[in-house]
C-alpha atoms as a PDB file:
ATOM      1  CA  UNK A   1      -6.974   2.391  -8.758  1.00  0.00           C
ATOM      2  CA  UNK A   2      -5.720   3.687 -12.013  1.00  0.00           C
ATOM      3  CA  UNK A   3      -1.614   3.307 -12.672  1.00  0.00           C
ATOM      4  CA  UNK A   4       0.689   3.936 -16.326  1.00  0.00           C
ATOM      5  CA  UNK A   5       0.677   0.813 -16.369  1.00  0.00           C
ATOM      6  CA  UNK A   6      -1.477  -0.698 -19.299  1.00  0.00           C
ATOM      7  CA  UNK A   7       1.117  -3.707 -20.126  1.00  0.00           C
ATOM      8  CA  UNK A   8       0.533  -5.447 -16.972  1.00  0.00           C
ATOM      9  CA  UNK A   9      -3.438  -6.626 -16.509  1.00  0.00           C
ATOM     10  CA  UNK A  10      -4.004  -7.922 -13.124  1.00  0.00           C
ATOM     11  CA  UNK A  11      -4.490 -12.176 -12.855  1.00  0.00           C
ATOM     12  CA  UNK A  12      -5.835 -14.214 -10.751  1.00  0.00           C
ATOM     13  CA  UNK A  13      -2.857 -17.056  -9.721  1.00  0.00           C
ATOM     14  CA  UNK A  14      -2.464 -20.220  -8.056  1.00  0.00           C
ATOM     15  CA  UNK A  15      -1.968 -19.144  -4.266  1.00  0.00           C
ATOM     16  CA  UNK A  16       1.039 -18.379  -2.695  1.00  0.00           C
ATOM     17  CA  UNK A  17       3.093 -19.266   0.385  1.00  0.00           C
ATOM     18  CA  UNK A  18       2.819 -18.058   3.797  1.00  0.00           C
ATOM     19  CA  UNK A  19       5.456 -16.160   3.784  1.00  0.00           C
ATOM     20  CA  UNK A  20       5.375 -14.829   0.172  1.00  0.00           C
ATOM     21  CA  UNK A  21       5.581 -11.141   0.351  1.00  0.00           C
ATOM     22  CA  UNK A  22       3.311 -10.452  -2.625  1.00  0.00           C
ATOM     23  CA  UNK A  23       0.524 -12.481  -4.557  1.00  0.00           C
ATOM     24  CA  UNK A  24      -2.161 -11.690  -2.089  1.00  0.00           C
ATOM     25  CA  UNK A  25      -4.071  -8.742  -3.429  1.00  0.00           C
ATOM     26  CA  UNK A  26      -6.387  -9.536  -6.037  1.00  0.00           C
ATOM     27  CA  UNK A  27      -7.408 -12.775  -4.087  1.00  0.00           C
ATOM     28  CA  UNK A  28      -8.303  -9.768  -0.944  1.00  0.00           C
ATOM     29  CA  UNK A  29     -10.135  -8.006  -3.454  1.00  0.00           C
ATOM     30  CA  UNK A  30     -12.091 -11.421  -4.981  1.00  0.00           C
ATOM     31  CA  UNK A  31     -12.944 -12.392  -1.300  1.00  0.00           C
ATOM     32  CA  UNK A  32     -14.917  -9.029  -0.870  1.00  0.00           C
ATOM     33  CA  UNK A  33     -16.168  -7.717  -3.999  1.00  0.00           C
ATOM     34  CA  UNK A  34     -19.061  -8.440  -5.902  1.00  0.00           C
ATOM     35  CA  UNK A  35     -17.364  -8.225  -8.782  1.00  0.00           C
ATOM     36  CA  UNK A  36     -14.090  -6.315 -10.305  1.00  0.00           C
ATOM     37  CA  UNK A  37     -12.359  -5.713 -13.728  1.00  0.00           C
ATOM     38  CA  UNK A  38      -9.722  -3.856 -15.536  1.00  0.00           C
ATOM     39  CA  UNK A  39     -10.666  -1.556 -17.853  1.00  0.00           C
ATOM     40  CA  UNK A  40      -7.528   0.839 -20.271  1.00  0.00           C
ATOM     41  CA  UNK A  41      -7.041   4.576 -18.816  1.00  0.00           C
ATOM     42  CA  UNK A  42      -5.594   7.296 -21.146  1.00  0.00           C
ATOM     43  CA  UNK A  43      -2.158   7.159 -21.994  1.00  0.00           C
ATOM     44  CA  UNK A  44      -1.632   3.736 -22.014  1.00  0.00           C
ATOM     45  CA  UNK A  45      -2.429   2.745 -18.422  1.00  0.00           C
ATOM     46  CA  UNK A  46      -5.227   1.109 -17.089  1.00  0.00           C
ATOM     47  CA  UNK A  47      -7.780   1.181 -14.303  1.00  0.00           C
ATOM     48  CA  UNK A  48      -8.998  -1.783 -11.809  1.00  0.00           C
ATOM     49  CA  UNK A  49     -12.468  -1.914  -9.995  1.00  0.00           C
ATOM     50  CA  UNK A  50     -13.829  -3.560  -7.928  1.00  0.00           C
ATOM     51  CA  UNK A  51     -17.482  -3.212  -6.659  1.00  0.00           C
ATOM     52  CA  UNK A  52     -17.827  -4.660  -2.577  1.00  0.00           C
ATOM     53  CA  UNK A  53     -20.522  -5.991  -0.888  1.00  0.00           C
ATOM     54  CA  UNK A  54     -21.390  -5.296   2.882  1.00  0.00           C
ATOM     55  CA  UNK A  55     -20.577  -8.808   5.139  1.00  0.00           C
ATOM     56  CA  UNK A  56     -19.030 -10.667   1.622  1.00  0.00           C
ATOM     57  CA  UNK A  57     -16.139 -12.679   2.905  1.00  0.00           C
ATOM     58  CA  UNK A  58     -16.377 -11.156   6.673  1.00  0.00           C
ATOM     59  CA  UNK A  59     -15.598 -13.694   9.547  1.00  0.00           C
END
């Protein structure tokens, strides 16, 4: 996913509560992937990745 915005690189924090309505997503994509990073886009913005593994963090 690439967005304009470069200011704000994507962090890993302490998790949230249940009924949080946001916080969620990059511990989704760390559940699944192999591995993922952030890496600057033109103009400023940046770019996250995230490479997934078939079965990784399936129930």
């Amino acid at each position: 996913m690439t967005d304009a915005r470069g200011d704000r690189v994507p962090q890993l924090h302490d998790p949230v509560a249940g009924d949080a309505e946001s916080g969620r997503g990059l511990r989704i994509v760390e559940a699944y992937a192999e591995r993922w990073g952030v890496e600057e886009a033109p103009a400023g913005g940046k770019t996250v990745w995230a490479e997934v593994v078939p079965d990784r963090g399936g129930t």
